[in-house]
Protein backbone atom coordinates (compact mmCIF):
# COMPACT_ATOMS: atom_id res chain seq x y z
CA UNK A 1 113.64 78.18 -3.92
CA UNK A 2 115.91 75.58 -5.33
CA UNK A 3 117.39 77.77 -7.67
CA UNK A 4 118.39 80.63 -4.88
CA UNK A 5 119.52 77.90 -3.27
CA UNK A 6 121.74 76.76 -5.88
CA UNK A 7 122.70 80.62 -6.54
CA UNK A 8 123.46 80.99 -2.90
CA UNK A 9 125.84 78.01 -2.78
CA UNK A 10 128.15 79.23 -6.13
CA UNK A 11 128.15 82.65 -4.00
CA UNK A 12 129.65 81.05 -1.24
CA UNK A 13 131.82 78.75 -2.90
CA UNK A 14 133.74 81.68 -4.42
CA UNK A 15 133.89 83.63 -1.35
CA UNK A 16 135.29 80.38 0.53
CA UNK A 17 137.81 80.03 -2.40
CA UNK A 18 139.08 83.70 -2.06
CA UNK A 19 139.46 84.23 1.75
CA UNK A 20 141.95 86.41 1.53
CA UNK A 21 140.50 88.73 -1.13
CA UNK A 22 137.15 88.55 0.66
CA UNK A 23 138.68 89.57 4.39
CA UNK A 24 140.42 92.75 2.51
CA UNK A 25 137.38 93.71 0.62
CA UNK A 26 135.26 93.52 3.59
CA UNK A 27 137.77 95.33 5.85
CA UNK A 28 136.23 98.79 5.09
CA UNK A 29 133.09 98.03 5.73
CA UNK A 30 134.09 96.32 9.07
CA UNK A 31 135.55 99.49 9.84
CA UNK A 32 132.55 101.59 8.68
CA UNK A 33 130.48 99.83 10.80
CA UNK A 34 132.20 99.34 13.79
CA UNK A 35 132.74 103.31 14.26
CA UNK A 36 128.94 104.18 13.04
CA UNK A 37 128.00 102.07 16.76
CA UNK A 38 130.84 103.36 18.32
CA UNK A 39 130.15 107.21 17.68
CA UNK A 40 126.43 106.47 18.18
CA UNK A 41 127.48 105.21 21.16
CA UNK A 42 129.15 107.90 22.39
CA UNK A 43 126.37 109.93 21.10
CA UNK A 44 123.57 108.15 23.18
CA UNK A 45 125.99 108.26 26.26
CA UNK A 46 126.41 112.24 26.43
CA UNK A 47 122.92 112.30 25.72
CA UNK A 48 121.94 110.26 29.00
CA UNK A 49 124.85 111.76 30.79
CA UNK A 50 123.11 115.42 30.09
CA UNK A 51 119.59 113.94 30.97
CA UNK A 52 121.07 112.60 34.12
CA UNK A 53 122.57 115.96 35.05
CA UNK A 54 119.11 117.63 34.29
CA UNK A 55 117.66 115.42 36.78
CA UNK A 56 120.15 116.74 39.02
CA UNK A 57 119.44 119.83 38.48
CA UNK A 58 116.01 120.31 37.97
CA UNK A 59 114.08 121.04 34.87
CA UNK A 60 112.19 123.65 35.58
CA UNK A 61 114.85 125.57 38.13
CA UNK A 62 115.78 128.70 38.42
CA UNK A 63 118.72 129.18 40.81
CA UNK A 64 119.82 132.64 42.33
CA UNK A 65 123.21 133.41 43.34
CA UNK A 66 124.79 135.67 45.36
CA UNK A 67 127.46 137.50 44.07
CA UNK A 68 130.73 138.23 45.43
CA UNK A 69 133.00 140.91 43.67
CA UNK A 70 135.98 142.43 45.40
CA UNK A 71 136.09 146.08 45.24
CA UNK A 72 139.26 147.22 44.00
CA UNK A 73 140.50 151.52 44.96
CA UNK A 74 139.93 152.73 41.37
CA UNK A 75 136.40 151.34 41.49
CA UNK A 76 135.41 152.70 44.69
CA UNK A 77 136.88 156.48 43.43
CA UNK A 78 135.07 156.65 40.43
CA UNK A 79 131.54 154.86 42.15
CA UNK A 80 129.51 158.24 42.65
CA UNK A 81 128.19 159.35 45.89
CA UNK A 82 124.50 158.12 45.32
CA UNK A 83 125.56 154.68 44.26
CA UNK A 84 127.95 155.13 47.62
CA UNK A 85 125.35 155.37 50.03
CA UNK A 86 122.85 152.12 48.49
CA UNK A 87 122.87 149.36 50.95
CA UNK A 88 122.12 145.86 49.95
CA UNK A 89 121.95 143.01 52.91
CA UNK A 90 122.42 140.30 50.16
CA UNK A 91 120.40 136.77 49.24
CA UNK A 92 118.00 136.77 52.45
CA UNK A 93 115.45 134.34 53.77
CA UNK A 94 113.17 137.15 53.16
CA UNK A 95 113.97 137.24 49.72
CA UNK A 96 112.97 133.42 49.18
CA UNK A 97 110.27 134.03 51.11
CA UNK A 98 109.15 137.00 49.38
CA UNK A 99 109.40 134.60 46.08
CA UNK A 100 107.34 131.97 46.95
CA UNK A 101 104.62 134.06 48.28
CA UNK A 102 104.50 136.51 45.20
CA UNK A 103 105.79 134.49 41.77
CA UNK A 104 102.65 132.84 40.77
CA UNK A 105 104.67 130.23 38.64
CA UNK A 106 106.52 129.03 41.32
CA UNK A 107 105.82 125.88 42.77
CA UNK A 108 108.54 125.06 45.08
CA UNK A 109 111.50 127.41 46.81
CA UNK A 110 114.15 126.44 48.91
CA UNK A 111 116.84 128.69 50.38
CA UNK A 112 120.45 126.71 51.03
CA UNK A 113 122.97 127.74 52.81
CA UNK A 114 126.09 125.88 52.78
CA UNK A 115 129.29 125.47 55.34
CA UNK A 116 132.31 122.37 55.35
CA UNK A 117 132.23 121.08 58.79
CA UNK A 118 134.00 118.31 60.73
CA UNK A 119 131.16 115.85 61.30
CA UNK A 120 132.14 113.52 64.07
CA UNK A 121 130.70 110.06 65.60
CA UNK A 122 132.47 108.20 68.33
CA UNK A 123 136.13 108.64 67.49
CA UNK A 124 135.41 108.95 63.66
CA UNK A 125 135.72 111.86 61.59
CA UNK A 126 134.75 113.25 57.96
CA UNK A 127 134.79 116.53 56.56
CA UNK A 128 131.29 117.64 54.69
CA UNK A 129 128.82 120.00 54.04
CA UNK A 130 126.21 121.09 56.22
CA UNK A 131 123.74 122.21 54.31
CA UNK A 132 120.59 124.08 55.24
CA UNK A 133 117.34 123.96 53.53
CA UNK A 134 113.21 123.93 53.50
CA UNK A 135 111.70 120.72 53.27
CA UNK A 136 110.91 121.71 49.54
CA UNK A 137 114.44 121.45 48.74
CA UNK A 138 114.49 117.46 48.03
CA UNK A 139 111.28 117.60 45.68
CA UNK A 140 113.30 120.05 43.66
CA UNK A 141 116.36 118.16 43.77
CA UNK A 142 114.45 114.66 43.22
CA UNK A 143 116.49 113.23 46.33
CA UNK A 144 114.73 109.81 47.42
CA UNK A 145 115.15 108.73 50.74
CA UNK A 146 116.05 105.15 51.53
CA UNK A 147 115.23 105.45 55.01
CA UNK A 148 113.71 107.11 57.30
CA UNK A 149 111.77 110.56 56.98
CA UNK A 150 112.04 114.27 55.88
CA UNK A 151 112.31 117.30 58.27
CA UNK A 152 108.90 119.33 58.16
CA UNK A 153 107.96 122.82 58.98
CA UNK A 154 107.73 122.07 62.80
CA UNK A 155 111.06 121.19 62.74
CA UNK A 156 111.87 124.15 61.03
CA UNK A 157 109.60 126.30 63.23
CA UNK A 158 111.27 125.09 66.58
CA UNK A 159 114.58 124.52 65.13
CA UNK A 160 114.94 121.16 66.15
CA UNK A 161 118.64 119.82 65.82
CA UNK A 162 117.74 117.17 63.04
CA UNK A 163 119.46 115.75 59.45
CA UNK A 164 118.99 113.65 56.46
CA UNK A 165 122.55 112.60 56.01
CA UNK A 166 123.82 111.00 52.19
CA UNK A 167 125.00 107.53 51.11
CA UNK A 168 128.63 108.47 51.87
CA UNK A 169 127.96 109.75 55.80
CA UNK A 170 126.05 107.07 56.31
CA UNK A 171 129.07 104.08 55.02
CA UNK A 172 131.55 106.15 56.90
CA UNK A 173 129.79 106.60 60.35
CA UNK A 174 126.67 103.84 60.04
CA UNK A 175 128.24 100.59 58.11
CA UNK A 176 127.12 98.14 60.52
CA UNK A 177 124.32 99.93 62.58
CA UNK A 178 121.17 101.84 62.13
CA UNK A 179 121.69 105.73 62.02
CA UNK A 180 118.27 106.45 62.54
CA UNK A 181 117.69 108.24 65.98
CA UNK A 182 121.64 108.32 66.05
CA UNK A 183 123.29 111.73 66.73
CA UNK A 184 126.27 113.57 64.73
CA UNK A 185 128.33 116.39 65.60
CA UNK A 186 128.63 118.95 62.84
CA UNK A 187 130.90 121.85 63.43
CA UNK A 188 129.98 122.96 67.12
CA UNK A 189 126.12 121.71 67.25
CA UNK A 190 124.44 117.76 67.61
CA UNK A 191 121.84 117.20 65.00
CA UNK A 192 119.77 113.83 64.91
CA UNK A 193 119.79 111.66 61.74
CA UNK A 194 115.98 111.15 60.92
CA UNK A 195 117.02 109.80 57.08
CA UNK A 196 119.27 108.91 55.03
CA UNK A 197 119.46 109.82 51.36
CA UNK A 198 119.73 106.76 48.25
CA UNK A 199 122.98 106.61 47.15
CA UNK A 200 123.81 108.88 43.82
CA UNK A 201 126.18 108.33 41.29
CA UNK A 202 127.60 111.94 40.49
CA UNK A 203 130.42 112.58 38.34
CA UNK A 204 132.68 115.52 38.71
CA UNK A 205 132.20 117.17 35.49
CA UNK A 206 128.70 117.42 36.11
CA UNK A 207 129.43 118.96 39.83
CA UNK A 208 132.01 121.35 38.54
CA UNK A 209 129.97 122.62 35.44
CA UNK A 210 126.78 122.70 36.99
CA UNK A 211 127.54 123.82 40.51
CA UNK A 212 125.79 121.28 42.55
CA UNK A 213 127.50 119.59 45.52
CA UNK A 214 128.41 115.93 46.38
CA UNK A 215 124.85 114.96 47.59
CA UNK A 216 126.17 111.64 49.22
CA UNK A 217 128.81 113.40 51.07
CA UNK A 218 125.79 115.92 52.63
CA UNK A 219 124.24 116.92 56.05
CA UNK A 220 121.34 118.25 55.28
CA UNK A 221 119.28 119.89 58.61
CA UNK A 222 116.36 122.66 58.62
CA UNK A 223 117.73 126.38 57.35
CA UNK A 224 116.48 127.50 60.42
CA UNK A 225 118.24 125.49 62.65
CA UNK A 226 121.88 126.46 60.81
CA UNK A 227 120.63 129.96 61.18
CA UNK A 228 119.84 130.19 64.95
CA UNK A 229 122.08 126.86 66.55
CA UNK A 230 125.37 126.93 63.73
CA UNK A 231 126.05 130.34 61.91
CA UNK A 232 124.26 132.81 60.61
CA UNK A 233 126.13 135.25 58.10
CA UNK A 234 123.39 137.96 57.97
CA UNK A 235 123.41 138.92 61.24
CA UNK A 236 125.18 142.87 61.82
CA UNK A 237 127.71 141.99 64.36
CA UNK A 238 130.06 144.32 66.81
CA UNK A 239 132.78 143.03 64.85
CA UNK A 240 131.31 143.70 61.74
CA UNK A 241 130.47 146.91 62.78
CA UNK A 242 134.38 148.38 64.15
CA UNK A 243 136.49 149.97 61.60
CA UNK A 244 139.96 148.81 61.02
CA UNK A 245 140.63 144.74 60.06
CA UNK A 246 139.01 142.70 62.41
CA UNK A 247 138.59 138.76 62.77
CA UNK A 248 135.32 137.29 62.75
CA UNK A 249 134.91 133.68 64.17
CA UNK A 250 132.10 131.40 62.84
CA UNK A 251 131.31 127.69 62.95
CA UNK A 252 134.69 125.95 62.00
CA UNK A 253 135.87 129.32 59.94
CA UNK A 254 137.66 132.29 60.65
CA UNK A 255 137.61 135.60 58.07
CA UNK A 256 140.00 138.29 58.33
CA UNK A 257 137.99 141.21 56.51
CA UNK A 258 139.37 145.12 56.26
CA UNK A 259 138.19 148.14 55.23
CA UNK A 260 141.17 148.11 51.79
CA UNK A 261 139.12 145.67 50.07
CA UNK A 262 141.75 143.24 50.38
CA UNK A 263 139.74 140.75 52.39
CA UNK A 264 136.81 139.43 50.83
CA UNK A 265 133.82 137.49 52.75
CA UNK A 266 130.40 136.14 51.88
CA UNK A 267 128.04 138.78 54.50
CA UNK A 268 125.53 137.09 52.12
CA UNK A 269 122.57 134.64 54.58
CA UNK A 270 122.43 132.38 51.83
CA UNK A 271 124.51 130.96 49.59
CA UNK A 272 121.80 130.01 46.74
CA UNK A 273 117.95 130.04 46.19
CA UNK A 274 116.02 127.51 43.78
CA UNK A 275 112.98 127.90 42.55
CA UNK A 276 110.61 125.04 40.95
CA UNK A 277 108.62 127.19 38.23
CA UNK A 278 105.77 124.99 37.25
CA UNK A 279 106.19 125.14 33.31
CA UNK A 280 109.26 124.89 31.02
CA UNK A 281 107.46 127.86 29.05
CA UNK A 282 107.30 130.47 32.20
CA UNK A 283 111.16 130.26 32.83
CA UNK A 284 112.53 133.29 31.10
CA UNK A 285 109.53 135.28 32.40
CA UNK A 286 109.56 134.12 35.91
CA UNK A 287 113.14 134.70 36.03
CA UNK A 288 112.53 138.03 34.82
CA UNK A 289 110.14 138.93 37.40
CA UNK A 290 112.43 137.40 39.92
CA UNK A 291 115.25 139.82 38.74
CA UNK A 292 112.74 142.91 38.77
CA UNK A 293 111.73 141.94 42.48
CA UNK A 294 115.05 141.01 44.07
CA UNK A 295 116.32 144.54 42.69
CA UNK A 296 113.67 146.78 44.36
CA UNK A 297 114.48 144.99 47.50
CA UNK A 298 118.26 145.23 47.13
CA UNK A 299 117.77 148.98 46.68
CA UNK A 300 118.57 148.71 42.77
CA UNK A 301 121.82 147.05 43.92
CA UNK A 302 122.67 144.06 41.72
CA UNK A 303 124.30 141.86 44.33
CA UNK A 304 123.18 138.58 42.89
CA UNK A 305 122.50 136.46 39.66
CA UNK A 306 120.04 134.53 37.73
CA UNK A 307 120.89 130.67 36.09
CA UNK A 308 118.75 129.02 34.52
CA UNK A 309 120.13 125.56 34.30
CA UNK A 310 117.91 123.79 31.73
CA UNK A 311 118.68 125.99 29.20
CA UNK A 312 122.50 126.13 30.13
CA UNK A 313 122.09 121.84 29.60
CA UNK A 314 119.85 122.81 26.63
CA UNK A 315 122.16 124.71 24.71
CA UNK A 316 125.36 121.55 25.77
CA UNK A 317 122.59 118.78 24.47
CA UNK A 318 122.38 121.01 20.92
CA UNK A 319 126.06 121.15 20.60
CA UNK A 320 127.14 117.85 21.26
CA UNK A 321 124.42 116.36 19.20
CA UNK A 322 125.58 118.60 16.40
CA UNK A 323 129.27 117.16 17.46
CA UNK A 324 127.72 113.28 17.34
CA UNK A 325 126.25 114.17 14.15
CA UNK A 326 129.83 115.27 12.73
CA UNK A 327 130.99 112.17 14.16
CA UNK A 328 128.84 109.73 12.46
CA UNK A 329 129.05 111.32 9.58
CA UNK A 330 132.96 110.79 9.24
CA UNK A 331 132.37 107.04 10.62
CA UNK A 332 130.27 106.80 7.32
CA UNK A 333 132.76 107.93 5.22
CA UNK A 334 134.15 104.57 6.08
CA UNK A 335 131.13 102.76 4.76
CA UNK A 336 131.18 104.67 1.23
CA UNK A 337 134.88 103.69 1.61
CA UNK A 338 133.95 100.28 2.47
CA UNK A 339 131.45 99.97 -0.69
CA UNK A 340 133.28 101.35 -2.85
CA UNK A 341 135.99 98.48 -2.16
CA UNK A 342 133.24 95.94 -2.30
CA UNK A 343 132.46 96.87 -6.19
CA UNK A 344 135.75 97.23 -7.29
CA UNK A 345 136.58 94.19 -6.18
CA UNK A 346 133.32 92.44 -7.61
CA UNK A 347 134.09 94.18 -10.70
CA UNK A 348 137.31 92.38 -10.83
CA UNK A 349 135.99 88.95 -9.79
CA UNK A 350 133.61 89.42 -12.74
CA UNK A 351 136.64 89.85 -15.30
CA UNK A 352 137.90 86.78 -13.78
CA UNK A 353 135.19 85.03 -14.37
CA UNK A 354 134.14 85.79 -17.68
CA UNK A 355 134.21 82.05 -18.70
CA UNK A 356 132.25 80.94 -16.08
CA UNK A 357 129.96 82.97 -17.04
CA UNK A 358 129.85 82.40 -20.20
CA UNK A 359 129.35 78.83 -19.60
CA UNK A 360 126.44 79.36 -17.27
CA UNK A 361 124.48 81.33 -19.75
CA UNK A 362 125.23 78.30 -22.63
CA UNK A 363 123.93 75.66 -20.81
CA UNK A 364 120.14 77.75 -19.90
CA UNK A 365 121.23 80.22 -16.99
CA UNK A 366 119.56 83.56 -17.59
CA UNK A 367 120.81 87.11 -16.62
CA UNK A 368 118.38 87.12 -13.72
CA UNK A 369 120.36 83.93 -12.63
CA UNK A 370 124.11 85.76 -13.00
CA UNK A 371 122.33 89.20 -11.64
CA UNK A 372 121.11 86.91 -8.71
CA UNK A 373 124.74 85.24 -7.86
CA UNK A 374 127.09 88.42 -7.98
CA UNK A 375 124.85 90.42 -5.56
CA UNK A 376 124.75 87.19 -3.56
CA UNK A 377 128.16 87.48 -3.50
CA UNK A 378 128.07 90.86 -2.76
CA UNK A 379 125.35 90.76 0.35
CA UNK A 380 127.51 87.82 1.92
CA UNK A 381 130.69 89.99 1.94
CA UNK A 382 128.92 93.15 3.11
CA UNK A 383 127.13 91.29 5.71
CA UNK A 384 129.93 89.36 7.23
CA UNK A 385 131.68 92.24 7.69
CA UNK A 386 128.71 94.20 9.15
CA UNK A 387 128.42 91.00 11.47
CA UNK A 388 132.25 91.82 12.62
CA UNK A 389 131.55 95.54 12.67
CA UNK A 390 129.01 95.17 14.80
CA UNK A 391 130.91 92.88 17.51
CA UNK A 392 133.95 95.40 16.91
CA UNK A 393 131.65 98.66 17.65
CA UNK A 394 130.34 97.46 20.85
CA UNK A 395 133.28 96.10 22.36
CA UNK A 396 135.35 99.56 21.53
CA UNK A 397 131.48 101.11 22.89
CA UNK A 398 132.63 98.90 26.53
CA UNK A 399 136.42 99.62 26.17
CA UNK A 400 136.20 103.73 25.78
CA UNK A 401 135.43 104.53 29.23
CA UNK A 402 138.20 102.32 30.93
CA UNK A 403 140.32 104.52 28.42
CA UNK A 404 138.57 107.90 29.24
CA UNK A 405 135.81 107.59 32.13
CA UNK A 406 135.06 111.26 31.24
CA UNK A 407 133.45 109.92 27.68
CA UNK A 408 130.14 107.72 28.68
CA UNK A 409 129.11 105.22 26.18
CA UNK A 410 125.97 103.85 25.87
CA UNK A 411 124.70 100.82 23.22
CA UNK A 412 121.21 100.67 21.76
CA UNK A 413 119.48 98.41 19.77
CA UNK A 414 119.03 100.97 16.79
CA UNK A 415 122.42 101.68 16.69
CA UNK A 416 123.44 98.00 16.24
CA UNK A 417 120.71 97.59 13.51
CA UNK A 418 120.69 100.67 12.08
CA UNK A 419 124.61 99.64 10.82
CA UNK A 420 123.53 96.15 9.98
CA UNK A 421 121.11 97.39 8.00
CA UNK A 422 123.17 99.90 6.03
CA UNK A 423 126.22 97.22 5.51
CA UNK A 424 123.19 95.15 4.04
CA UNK A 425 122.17 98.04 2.17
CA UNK A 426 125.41 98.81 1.07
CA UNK A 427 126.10 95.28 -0.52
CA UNK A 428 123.10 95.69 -2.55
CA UNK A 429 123.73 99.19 -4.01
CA UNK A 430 127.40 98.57 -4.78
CA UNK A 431 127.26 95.11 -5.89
CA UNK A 432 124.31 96.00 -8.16
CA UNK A 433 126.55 97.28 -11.33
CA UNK A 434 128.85 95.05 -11.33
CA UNK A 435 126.49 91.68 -11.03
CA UNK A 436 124.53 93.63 -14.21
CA UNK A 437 127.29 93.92 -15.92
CA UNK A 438 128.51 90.52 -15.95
CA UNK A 439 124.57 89.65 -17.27
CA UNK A 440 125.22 91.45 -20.15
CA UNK A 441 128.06 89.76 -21.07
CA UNK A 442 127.83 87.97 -24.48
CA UNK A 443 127.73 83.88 -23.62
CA UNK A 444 129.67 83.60 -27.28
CA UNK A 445 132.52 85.87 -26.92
CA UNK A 446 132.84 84.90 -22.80
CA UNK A 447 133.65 80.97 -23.74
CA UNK A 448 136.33 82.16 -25.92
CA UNK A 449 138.11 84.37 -23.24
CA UNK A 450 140.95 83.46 -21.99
């Protein structure tokens, strides 16, 4: 022990006497390290960012859409007479319905429909959505409540005029008071606030890309009771049913539809269906099946659209990991870089030194002893500067998303000894040759250099 010891202390001696040099030397490996933890980082943060927006989502969702398309004159010549005459109503209750009573793989199904109201409470305002749903629709969704209780199927069966309201209702209308039992006017109808939703942090990327709404800035009440008390979009109306452009009035909206196509409005009853399959391994199927079903009751009309989320955030996971992989593979560029530097530079120091050692191998020092005090050397510069990379990495890791709140960051243990371990490892490998090489110097011929 004495003797590492004593091997230890010449080490640091000459790394004390050549600051400079040593700071410079250890500079790339600094670097190296710092952006390995840094990418990682980055890495790890999209990774939980994606896991949190699968949460959001749903793992094991499929979500049907309706869609929309506005018929344009050369279209509707060229459409033949058969295809003329097929009549679709759209995304229906019946059709969710229909779905949860016949797809054997799904668990849960809950119809939505959506519509931006002015929600009022004593002299305070707010626009939001009122959304309507089955009582399934927050186990899909995993929305926790904080207080209160969820809206069952009585509710739904006698349309009672109830809501779970989000985080971001609830600060705007109930900051100081208890909104349970409290009532809310949303659009043209009262609905009762029976719970209130935990608050969820939801960036906008993740709303835009993945079609989801602001679930703190949400009324949520029974689908039927939007259906029968607010607006329902699937009823035939006498306005609906005149030729000409005519003006249809519902909730807080006006369309202006006509029969030129120029108008376009959502006749659609819902606005989305999601369905909990109950394994990752029947989605494709089920949504297959799903397709098959909704067709024959659309009369072969393909009014809608099948997303399968998970395999939409899938496919992003698989190419941003391929894009952290790219990225941590440049940052270790720098630590090759960084090594590199390191044995140059101890190859140097050993030219330098050649009387030294010289005189250590005279007076009984063996090569073991010389081998053992340049990779000393070497370890102590690689791991000082792994120490600095490290403290470098995860303060840039903290500093990114001030810069960019779009790029999440996240630091993990590995990542911070993962690095340390390669600037260690680093040291070792590099310094190897040139600490060998100054043990097979000749102890004769090094006291006579110069």
């Amino acid at each position: 022990m004495e003797k590492y010891l004593y091997n230890f202390q010449i080490a640091f001696d000459a790394i004390r006497n050549n600051t400079l040099r040593t700071v410079l030397t250890s500079l790339g490996m600094i670097l190296g390290v710092g952006a390995v933890i840094t990418m990682l980082s980055i890495g790890e943060g999209t990774k939980q960012d994606i896991l949190d927006q699968m949460k959001l989502v749903g793992v094991n969702n499929i979500v049907i859409a309706p869609l929309i398309k506005k018929k344009n004159a050369d279209e509707g010549e060229e459409t033949s007479t058969k295809e003329k005459n097929k009549f679709s109503r759209g995304l229906t209750l019946e059709d969710a319905k229909a779905i949860k009573e016949i797809l054997p793989t799904a668990e849960l199904v809950s119809p939505e429909v959506n519509y931006e109201v002015q929600v009022i409470k004593n002299g305070k305002s707010k626009r939001a959505n009122l959304a309507g749903v089955f009582p399934d629709y927050f186990a899909i969704q995993n929305l926790k409540l904080k207080e209160g209780t969820y809206f069952g199927e009585e509710h739904a069966l006698q349309t009672k005029p109830v809501c779970i309201i989000g985080a971001g209702v609830q600060k705007h209308f109930f900051a100081d008071e208890n909104p349970l039992g409290q009532y809310l006017k949303c659009g043209n109808i009262w609905l009762q606030v029976i719970g209130v939703l935990d608050d969820l942090n939801v960036s906008e990327s993740s709303m835009e890309n993945l079609g989801i709404s602001n679930f703190n800035n949400q009324v949520y009440a029974p689908i039927e009771t939007v259906l029968v008390r607010y607006k329902n979009r699937g009823l035939i109306t006498q306005q609906k049913m005149q030729g000409g452009s005519s003006t249809i009035f519902g909730g807080d909206f006006m369309f202006t539809t006509s029969n030129s196509g120029e108008g376009v409005e959502n006749t659609n009853q819902l606005d989305k269906i999601t369905v909990m399959i109950n394994d990752t391994k029947f989605l494709k199927n089920s949504s297959e099946i799903i397709h098959r079903m909704l067709l024959r009751k659309h009369s072969d009309v393909l009014d809608f659209e099948i997303k399968i989320p998970e395999l939409l955030l899938e496919q992003q996971r698989n190419t941003k990991d391929r894009f952290s992989v790219l990225l941590v593979a440049i940052a270790s560029i720098s630590l090759l870089i960084g090594g590199i530097g390191i044995m140059n530079i101890m190859l140097a120091t050993v030219m330098e030194r050649i009387k030294e050692i010289g005189i250590r191998l005279s007076v009984g020092a063996t090569k073991q002893d010389i081998i053992l005090q340049f990779m000393t050397e070497a370890v102590l510069v690689s791991v000082s500067g792994g120490i600095i990379g490290v403290i470098l990495g995860i303060a840039f890791s903290y500093i990114i998303p001030f810069f960019d709140p779009g790029t999440p960051t996240v630091v993990t243990g590995f990542s911070i000894i993962l690095s340390f371990l390669v600037s260690v490892t680093v040291g070792i490998v590099f310094g190897f040759w040139p600490a060998k090489r100054a043990a097979q110097l000749d102890p004769i011929l090094s006291l006579r250099h110069d």
